[in-house]
N, C-alpha and C. Protein backbone atom coordinates (compact mmCIF):
# COMPACT_ATOMS: atom_id res chain seq x y z
N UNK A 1 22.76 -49.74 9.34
CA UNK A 1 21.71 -49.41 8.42
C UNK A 1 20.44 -48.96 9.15
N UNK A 2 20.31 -49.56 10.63
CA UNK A 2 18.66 -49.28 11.13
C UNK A 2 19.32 -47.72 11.55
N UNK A 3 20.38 -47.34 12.12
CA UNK A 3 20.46 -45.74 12.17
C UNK A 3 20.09 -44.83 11.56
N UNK A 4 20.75 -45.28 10.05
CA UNK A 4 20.27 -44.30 9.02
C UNK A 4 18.97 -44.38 8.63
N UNK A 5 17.90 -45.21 9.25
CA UNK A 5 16.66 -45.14 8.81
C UNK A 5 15.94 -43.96 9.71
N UNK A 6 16.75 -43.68 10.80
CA UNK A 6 16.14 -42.67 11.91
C UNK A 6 16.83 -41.50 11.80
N UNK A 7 18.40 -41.62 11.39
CA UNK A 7 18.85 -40.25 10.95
C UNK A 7 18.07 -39.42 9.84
N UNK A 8 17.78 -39.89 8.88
CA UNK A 8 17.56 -39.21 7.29
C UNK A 8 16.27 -38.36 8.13
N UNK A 9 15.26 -39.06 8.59
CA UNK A 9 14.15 -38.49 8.68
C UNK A 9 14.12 -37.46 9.91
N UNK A 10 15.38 -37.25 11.03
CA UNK A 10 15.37 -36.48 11.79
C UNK A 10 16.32 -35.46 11.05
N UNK A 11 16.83 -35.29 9.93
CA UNK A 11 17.65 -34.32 9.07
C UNK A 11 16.60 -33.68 8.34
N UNK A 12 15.58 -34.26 7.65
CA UNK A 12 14.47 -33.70 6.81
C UNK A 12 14.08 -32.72 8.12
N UNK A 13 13.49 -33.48 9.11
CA UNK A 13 12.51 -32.68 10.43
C UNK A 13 13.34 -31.12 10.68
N UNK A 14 14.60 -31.16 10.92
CA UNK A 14 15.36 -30.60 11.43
C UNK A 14 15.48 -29.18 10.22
N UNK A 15 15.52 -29.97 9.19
CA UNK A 15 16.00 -28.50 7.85
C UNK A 15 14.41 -28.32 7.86
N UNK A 16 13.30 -28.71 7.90
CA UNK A 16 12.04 -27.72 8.20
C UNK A 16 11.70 -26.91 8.88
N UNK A 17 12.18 -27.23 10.05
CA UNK A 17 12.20 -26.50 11.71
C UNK A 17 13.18 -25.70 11.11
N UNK A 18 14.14 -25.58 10.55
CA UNK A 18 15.04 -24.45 10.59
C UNK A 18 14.16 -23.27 9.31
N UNK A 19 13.34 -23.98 8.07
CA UNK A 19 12.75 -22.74 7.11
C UNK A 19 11.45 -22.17 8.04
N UNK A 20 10.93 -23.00 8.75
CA UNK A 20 9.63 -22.37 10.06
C UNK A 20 10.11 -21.43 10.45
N UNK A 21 11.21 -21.96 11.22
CA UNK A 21 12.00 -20.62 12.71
C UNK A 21 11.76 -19.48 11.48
N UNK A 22 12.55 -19.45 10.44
CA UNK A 22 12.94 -18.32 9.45
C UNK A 22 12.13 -17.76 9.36
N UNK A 23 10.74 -18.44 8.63
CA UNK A 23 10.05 -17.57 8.44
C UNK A 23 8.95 -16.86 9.45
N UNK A 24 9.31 -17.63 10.79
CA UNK A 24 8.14 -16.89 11.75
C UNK A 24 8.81 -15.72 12.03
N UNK A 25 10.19 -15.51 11.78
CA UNK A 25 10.87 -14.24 12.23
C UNK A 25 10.69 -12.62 11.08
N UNK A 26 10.17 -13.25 10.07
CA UNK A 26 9.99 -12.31 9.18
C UNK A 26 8.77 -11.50 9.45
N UNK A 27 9.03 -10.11 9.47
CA UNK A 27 7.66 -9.17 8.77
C UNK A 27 7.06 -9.25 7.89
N UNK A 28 5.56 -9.34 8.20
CA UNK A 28 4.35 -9.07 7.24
C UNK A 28 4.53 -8.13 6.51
N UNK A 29 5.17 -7.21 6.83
CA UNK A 29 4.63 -5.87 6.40
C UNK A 29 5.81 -5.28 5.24
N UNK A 30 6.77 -6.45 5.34
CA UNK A 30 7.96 -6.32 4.23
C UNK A 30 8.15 -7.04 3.30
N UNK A 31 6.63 -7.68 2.88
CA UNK A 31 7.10 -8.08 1.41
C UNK A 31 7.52 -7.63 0.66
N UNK A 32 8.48 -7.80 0.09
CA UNK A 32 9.31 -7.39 -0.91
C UNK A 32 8.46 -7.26 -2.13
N UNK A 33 8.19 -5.99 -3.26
CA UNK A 33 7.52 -5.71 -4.02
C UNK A 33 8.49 -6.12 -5.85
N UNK A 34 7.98 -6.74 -6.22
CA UNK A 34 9.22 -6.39 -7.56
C UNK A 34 8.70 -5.79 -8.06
N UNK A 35 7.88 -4.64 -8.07
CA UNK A 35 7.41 -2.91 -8.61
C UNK A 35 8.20 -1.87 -8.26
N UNK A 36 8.88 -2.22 -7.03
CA UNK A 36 9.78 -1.14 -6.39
C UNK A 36 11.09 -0.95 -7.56
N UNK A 37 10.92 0.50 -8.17
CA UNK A 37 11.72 0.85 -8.66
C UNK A 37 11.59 0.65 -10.34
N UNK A 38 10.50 -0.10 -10.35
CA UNK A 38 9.78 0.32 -11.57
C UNK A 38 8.62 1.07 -11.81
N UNK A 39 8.03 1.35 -13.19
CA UNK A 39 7.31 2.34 -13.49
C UNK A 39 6.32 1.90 -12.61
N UNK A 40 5.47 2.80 -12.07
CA UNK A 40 3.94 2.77 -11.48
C UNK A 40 2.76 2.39 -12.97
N UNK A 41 1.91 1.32 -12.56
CA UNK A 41 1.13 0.53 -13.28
C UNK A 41 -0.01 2.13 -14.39
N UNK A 42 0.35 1.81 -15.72
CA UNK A 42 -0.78 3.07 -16.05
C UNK A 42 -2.05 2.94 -15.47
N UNK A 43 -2.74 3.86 -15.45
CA UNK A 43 -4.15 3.34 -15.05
C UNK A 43 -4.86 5.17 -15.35
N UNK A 44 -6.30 4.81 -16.10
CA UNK A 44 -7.28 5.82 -16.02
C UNK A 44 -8.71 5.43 -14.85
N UNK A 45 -8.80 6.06 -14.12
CA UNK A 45 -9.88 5.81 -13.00
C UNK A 45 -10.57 7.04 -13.06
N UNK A 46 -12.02 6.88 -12.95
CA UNK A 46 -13.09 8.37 -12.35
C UNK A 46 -12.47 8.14 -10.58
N UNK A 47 -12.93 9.79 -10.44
CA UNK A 47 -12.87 10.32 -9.15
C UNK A 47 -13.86 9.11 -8.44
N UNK A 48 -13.85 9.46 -7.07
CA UNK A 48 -14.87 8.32 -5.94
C UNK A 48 -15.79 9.14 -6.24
N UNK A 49 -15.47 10.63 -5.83
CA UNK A 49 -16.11 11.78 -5.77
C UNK A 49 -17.51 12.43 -7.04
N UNK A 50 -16.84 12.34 -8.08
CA UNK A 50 -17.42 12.85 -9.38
C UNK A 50 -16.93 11.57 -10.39
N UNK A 51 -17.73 10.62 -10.67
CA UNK A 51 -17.59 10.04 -11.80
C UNK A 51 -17.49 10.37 -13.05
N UNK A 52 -17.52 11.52 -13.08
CA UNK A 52 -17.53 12.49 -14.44
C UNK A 52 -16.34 12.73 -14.67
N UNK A 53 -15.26 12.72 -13.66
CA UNK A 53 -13.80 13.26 -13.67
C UNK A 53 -13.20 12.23 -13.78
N UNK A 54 -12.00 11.98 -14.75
CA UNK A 54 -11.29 10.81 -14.66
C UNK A 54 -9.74 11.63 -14.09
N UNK A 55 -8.82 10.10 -13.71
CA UNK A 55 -7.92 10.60 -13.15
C UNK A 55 -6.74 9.64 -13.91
N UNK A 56 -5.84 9.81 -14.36
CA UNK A 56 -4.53 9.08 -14.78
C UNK A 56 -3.22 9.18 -14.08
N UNK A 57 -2.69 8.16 -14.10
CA UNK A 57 -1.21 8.13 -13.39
C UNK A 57 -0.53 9.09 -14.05
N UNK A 58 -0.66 9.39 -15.09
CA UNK A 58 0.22 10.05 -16.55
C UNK A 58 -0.23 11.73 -15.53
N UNK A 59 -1.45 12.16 -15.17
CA UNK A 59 -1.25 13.46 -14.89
C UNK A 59 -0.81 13.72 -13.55
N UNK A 60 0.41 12.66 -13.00
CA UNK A 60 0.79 12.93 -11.67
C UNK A 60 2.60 13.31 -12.04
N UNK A 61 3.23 12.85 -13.17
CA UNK A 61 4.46 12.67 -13.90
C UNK A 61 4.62 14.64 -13.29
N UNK A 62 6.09 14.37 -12.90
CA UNK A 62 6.63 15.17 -12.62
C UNK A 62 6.81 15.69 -10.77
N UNK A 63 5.57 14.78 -10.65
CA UNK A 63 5.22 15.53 -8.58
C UNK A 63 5.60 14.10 -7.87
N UNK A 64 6.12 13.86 -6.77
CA UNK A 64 6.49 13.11 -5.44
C UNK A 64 4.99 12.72 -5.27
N UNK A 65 4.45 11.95 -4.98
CA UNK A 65 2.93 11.64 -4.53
C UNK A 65 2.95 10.00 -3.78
N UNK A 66 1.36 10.51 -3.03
CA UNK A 66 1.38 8.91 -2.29
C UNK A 66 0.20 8.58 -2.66
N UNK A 67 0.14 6.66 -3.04
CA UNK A 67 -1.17 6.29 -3.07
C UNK A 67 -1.68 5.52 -1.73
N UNK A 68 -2.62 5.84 -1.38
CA UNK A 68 -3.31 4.91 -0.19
C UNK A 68 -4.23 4.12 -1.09
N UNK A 69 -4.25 2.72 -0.80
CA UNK A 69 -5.25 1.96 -1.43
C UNK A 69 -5.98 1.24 0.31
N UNK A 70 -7.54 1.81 0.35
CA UNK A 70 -8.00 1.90 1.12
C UNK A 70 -9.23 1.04 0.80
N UNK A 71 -10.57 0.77 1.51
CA UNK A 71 -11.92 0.36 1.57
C UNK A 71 -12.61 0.77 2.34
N UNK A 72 -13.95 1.00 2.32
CA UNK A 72 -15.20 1.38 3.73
C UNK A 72 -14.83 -0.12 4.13
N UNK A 73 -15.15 -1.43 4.12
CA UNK A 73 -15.21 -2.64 4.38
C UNK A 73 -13.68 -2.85 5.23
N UNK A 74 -12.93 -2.27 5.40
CA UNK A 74 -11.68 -2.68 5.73
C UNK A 74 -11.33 -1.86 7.16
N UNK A 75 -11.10 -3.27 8.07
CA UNK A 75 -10.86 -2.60 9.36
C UNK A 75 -10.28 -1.80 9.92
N UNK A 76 -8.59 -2.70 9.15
CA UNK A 76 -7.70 -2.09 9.40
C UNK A 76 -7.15 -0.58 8.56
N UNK A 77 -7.77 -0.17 7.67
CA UNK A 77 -7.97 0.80 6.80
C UNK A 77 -8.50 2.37 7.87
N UNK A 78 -9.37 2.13 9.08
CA UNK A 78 -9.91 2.51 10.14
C UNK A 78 -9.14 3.29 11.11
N UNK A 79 -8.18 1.73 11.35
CA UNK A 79 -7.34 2.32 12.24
C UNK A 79 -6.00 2.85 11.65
N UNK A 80 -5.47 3.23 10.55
CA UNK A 80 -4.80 3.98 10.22
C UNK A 80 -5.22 5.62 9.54
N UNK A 81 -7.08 5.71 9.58
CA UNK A 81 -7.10 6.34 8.87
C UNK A 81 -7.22 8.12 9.55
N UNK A 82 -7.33 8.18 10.78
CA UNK A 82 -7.28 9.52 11.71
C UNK A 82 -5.31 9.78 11.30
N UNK A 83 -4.41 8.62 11.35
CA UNK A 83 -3.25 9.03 11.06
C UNK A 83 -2.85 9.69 9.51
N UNK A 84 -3.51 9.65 8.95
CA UNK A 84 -3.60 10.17 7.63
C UNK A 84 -4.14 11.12 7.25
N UNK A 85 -5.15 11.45 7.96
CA UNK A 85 -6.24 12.60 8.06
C UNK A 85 -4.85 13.87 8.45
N UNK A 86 -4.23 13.76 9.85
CA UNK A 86 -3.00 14.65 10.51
C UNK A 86 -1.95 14.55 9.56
N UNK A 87 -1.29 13.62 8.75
CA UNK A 87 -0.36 13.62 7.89
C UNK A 87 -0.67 14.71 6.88
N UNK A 88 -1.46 14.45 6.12
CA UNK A 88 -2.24 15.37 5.09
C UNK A 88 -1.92 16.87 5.44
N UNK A 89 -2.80 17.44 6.70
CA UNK A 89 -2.44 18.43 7.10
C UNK A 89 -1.56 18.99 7.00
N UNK A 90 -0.25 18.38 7.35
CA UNK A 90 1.28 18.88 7.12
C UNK A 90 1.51 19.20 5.64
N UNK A 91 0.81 18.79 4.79
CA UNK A 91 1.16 18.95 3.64
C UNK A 91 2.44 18.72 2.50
N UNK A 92 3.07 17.77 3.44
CA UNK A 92 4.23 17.17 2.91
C UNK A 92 4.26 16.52 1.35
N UNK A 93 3.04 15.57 0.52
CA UNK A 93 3.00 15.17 -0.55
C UNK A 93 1.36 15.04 -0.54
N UNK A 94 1.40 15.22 -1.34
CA UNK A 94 -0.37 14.91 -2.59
C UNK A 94 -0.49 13.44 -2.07
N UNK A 95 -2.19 13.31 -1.19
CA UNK A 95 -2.14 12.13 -1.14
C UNK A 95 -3.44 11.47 -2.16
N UNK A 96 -3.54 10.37 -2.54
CA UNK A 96 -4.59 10.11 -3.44
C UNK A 96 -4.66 8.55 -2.97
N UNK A 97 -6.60 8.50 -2.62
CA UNK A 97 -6.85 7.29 -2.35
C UNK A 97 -6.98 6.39 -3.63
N UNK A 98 -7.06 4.76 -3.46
CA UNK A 98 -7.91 3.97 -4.36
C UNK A 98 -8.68 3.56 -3.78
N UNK A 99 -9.76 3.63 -3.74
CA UNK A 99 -10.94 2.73 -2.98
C UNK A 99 -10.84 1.47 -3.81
N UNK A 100 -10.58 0.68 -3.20
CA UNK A 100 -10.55 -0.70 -3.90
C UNK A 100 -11.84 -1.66 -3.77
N UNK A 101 -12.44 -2.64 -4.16
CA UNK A 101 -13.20 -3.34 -4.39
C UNK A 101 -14.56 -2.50 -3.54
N UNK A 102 -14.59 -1.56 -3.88
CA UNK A 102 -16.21 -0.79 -2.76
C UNK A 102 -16.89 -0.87 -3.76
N UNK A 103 -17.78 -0.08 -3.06
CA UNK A 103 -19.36 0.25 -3.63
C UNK A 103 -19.17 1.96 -3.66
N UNK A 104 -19.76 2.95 -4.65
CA UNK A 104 -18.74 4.09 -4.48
C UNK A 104 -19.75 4.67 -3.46
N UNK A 105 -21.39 4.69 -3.14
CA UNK A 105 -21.78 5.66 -2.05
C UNK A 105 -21.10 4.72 -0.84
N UNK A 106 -20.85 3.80 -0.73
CA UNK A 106 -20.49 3.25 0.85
C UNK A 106 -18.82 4.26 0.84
N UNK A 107 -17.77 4.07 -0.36
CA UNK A 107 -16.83 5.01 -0.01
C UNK A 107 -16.80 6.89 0.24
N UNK A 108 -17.65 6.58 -0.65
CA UNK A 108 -17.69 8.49 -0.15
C UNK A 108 -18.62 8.46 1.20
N UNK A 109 -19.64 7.80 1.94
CA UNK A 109 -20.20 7.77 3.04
C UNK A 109 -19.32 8.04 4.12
N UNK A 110 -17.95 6.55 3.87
CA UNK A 110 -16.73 6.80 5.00
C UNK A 110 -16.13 7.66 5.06
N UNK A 111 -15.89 8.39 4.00
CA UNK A 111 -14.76 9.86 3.77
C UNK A 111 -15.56 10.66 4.06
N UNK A 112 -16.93 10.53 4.07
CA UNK A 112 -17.54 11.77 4.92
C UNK A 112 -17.63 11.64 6.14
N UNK A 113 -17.60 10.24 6.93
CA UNK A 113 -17.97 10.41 8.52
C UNK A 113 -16.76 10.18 8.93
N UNK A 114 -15.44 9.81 8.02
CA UNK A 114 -14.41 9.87 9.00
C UNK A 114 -13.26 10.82 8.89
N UNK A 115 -13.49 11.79 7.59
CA UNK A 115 -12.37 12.96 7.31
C UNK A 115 -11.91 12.40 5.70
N UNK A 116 -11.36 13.46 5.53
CA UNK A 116 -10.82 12.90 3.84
C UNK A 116 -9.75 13.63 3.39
N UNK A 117 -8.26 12.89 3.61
CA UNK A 117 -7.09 13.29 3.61
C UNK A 117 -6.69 13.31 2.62
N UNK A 118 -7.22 12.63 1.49
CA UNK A 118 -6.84 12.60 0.01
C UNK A 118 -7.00 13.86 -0.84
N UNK A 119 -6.06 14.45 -1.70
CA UNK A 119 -6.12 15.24 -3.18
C UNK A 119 -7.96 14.80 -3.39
N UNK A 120 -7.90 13.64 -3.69
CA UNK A 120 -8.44 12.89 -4.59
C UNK A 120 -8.88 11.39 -4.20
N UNK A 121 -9.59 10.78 -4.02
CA UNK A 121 -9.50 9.27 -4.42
C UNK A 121 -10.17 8.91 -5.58
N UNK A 122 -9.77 7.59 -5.91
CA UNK A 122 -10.09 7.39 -7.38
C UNK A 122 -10.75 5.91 -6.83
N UNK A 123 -11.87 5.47 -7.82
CA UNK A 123 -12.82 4.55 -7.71
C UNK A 123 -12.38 3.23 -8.77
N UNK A 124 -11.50 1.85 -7.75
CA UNK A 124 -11.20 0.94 -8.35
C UNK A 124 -12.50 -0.34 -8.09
N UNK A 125 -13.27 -0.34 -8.87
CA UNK A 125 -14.46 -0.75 -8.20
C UNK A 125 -14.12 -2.23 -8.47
N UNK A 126 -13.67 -2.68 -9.67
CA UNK A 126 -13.23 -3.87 -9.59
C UNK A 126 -12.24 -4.58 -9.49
N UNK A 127 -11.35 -3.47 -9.00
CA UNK A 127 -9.81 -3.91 -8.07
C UNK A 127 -9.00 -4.25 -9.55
N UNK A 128 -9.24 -3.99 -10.35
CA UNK A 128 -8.12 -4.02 -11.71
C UNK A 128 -6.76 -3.39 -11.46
N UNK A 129 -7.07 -2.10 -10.97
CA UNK A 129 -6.05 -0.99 -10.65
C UNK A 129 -5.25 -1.55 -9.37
N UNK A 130 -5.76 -1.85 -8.73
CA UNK A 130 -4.80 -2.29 -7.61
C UNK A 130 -4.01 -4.11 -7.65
N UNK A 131 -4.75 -4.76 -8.52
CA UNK A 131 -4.11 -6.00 -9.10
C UNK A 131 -2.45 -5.69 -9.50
N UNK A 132 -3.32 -4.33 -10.40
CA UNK A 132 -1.20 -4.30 -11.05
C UNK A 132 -0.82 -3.81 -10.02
N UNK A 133 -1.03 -3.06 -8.98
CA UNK A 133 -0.36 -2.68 -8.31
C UNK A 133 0.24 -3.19 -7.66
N UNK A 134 -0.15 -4.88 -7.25
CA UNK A 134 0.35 -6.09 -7.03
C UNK A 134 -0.07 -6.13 -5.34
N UNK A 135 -1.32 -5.29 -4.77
CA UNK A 135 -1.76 -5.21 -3.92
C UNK A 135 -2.27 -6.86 -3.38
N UNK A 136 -2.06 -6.91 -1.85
CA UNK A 136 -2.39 -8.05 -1.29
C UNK A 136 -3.48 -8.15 -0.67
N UNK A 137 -3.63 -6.44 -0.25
CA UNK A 137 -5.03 -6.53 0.64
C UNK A 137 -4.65 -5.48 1.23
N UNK A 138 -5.76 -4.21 1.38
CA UNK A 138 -6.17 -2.87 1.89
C UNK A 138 -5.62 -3.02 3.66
N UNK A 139 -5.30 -1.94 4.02
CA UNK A 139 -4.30 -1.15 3.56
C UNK A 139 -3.09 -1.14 2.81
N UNK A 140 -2.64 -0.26 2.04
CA UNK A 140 -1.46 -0.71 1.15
C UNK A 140 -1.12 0.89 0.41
N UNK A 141 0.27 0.85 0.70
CA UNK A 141 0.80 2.54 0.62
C UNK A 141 2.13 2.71 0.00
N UNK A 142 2.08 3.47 -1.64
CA UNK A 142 2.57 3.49 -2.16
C UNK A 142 3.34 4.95 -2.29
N UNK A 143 4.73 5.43 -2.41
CA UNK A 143 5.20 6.46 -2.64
C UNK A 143 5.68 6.68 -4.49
N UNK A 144 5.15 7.09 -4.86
CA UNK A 144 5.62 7.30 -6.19
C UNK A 144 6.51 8.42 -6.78
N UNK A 145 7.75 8.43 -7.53
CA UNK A 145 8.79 9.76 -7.59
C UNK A 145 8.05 10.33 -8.67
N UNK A 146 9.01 11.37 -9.18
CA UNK A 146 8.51 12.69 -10.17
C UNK A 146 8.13 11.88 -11.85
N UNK A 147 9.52 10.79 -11.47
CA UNK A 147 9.17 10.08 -13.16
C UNK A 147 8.14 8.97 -13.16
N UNK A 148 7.89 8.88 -12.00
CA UNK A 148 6.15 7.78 -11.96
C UNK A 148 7.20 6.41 -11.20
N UNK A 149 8.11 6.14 -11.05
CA UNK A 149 8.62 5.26 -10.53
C UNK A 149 8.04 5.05 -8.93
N UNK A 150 7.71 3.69 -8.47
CA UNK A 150 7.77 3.26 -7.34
C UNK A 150 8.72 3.10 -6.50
N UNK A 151 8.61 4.00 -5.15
CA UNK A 151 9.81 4.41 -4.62
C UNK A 151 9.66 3.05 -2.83
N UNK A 152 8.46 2.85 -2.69
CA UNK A 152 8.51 2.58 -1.62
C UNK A 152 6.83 1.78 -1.45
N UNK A 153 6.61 0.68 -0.57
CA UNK A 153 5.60 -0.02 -0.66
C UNK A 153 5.57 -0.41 0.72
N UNK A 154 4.23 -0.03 1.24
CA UNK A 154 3.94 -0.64 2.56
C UNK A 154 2.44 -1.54 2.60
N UNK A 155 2.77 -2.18 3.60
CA UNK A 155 1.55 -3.18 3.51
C UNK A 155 0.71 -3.23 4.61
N UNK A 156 0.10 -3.11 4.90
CA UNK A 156 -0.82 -2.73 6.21
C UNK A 156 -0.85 -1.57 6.73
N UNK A 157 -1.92 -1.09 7.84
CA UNK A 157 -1.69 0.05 8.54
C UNK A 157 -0.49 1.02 8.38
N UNK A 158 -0.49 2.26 8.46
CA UNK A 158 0.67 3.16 8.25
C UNK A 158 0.48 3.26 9.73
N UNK A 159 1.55 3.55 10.32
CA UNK A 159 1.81 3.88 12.05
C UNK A 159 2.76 5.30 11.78
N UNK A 160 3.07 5.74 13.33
CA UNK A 160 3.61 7.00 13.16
C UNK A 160 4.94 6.74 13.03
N UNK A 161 5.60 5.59 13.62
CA UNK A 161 7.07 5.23 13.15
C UNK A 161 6.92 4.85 11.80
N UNK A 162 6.02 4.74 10.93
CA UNK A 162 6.50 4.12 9.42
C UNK A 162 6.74 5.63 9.08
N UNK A 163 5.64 6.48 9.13
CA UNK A 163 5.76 7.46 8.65
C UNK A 163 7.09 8.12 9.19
N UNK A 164 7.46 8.07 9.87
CA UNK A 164 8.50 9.24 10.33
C UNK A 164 10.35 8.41 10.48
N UNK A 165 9.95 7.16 9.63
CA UNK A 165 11.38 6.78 9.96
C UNK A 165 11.19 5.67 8.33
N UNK A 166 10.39 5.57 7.22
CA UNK A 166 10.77 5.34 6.45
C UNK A 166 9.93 6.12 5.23
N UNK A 167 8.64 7.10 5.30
CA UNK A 167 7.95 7.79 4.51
C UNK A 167 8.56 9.38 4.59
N UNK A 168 8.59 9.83 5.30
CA UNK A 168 9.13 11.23 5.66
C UNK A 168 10.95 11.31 5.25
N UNK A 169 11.56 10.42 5.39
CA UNK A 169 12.96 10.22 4.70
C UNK A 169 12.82 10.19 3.24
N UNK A 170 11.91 9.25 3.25
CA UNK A 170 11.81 9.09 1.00
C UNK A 170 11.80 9.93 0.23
N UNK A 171 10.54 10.83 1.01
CA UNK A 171 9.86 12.43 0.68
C UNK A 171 11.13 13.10 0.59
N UNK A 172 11.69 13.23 1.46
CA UNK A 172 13.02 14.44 1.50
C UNK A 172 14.10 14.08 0.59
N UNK A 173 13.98 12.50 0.52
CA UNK A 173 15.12 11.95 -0.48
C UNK A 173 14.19 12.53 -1.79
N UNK A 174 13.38 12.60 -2.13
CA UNK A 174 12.85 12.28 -3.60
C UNK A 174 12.63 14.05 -4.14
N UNK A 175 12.37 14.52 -2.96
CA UNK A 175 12.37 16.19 -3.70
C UNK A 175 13.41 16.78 -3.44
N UNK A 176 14.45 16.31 -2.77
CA UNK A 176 15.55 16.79 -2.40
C UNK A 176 16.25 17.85 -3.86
């Protein structure tokens, strides 16, 4: 009986240490979205640009497009954002920011001193729009298909291997 008073509690220790190991082995950057593959969240937003202009998910129906949900306040938003600026260029898909929780002159300030790869960005000033989007925190990069469906969800920084070994495949899968 005094065994099993030292076994039980080195079996508990042991099946914890084994869900730890698990989860220290997992990527950040692959949470699993349960949006993927459903409709993209409606949403009407003004431009960052012209508050006068509004923008809807509804007038993207029919085109391949990407959302960047970005911030001036966000570091890591920074260092992905010269890679996006060169993506754009190529002209592969319509990109469209959300500025999420900003201030809108601090976002158009950054898109002026650091380049502005977007169609468009649209002004989520009180992060409503990016809630449904089920966003965790800026950076955060969405591919959306022709019928508005969510094709693909990244979570942090875009790098040049995301782009070229799981964004640049989608694209070709989705207008194929």
């Amino acid at each position: 009986m005094k065994s099993l008073r030292y076994i039980l509690p080195l079996l508990a220790f042991l099946v914890l240490a084994g869900f730890l190991a698990r989860g220290l082995n997992l990527d950040p950057h692959e949470v699993p979205s349960p949006l993927i593959g459903k409709p993209a969240p409606s949403f009407t937003l003004t431009r960052l640009d012209d508050e006068a202009q509004v923008f809807k998910r509804d007038d993207m129906l029919g085109k391949v497009w990407m959302l960047n949900v970005w911030a001036s306040w966000c570091v890591a938003c920074r260092e992905e954002h010269p890679l996006l600026v060169e993506f754009s260029k190529r002209g592969m898909v319509p990109i469209y920011g959300l500025d999420y929780k900003d201030k809108r002159p601090d976002g158009q300030g950054w898109l002026a001193r650091f380049g502005n790869p977007y169609n468009a960005s649209l002004f989520d000033d009180d992060g409503r729009v990016g809630i449904d989007f089920g966003v965790y925190g800026v950076p955060e990069t969405f591919i959306i298909d022709k019928q508005g469906v969510i094709r693909l969800k990244h979570i942090g920084p875009l790098t040049p291997d995301v782009i070229r070994e799981r964004i640049e495949p989608m694209l070709k899968q989705l207008n194929a």
